[in-house]
Each structure stands twice: as structure tokens, then as C-alpha cells.
Protein backbone atom coordinates (compact mmCIF):
# COMPACT_ATOMS: atom_id res chain seq x y z
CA UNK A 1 91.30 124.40 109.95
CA UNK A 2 94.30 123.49 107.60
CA UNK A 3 95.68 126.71 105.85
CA UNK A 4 96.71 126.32 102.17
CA UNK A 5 99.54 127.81 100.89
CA UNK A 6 100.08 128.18 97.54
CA UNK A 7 102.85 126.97 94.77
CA UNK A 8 104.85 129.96 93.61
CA UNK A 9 105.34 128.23 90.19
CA UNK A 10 101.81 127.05 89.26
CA UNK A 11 99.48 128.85 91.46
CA UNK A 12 97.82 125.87 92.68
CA UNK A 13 96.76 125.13 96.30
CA UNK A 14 99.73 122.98 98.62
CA UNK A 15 99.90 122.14 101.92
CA UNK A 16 103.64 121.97 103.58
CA UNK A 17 104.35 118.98 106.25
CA UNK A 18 107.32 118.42 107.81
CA UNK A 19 109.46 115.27 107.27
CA UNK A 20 111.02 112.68 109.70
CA UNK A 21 114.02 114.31 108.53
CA UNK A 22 113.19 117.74 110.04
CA UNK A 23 112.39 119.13 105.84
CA UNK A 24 109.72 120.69 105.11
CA UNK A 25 107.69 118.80 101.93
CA UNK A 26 104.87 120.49 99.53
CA UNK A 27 102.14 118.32 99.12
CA UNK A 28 98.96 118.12 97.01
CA UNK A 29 96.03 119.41 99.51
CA UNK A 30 93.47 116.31 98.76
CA UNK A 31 94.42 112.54 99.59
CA UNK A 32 95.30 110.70 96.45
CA UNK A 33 95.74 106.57 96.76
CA UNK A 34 98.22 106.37 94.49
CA UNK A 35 100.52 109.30 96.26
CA UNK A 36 103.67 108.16 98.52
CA UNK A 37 103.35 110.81 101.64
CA UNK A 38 101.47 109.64 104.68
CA UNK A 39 100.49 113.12 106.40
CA UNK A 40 99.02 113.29 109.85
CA UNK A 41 98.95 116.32 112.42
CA UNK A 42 100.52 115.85 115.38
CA UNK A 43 99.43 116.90 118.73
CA UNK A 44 100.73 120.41 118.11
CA UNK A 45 98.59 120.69 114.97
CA UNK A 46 101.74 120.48 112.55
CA UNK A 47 101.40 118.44 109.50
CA UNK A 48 103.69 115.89 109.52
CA UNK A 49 104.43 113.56 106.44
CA UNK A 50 106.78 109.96 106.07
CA UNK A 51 106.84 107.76 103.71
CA UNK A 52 104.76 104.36 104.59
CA UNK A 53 107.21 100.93 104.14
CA UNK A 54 106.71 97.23 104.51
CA UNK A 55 108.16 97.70 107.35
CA UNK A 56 105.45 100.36 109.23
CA UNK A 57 102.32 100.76 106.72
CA UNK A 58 100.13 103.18 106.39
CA UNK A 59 98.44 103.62 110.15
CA UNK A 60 94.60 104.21 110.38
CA UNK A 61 94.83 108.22 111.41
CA UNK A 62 97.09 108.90 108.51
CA UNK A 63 96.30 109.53 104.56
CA UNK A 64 98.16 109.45 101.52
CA UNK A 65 98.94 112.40 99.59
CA UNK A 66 101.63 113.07 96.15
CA UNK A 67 103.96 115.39 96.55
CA UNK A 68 103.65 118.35 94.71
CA UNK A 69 106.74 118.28 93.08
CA UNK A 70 105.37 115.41 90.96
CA UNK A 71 102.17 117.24 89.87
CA UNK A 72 103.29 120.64 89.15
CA UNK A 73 102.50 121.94 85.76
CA UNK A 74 105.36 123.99 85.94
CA UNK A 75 107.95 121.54 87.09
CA UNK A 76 106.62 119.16 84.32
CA UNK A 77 107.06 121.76 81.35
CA UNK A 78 110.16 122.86 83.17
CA UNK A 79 111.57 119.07 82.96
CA UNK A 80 110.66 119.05 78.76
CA UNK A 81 113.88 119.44 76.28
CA UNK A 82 114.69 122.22 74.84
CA UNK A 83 113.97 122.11 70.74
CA UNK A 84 117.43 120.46 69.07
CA UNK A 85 118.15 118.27 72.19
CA UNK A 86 117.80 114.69 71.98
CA UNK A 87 116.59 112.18 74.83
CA UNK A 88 119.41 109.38 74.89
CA UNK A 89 116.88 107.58 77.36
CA UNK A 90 115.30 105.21 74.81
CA UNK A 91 119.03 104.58 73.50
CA UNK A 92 120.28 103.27 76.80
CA UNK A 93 117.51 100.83 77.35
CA UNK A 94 117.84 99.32 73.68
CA UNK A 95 121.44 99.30 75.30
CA UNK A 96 120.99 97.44 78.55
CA UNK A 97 119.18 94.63 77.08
């Protein structure tokens, strides 16, 4: 039985893998398509999570999940401006082109 932990900002349920890197990574608890983790367990029962390539695809025993650091509410609202400060995103792209 997977244990959920949960996210100290938003409250919400997360599950915590570790990478091919030897990091440990917060991820959303149910498979999403459009997420970029592949999680599996391991024969020692520890989540472990990659990310899939062209190279080595997603593999039948594995499923995708988002990372929770890209669906936090918290992390969202903590990314917003402040009131008085201006983007100067949409003023480099007019830039570029």
C-alpha cells in the first residue's frame, strides 16, 4: 500500500520517488498523461521516478505522473508579481522577433 505524504504548502496529497540522480521528487499521487515523471517501485518497494526520452520511452510497468511542483496552488500564487511590478516577458518576445 503506497503511503501519501502530504505538501506542507498546499495540503494536498504527494507521493515522493527517488530520482536517477539519487533526489528525492514530489509527485502528484494519480497518473496524469500529460505529466513528465515515469514512477515505478522497485523491488525494494521504493518509488522510483525518471524522466521517459526518445531514447528509452515510457516501459509497460511504469506510469506517468506531474510533478508537484507544477501543480501546487501555493507555488503558483507564490510565482504571481507583486502589485507595481511589471512582467518584461511579453517585451522580450516583441523583441526577439
Amino acid at each position: 500500500m503506497t503511503r501519501h505524504s502530504t505538501c506542507h504548502d498546499c495540503q494536498q496529497p504527494i507521493l515522493w520517488t527517488l530520482t536517477e540522480a539519487g533526489k528525492h521528487l514530489a509527485v502528484d499521487p494519480t497518473p496524469d498523461p500529460a505529466g513528465n515523471a515515469a514512477i515505478w517501485r522497485d523491488g525494494t518497494g521504493t518509488l522510483r521516478s525518471r524522466r521517459p526520452t526518445d531514447e528509452l520511452p515510457l516501459c509497460g510497468w511504469e506510469r506517468l505522473h506531474m510533478p508537484h511542483v507544477a501543480t501546487c496552488p501555493a507555488r503558483i500564487q507564490q510565482l504571481a508579481l507583486p502589485v507595481g511590478v511589471t512582467s518584461l516577458d511579453e517585451h522580450r518576445r516583441k523583441k526577439r522577433r
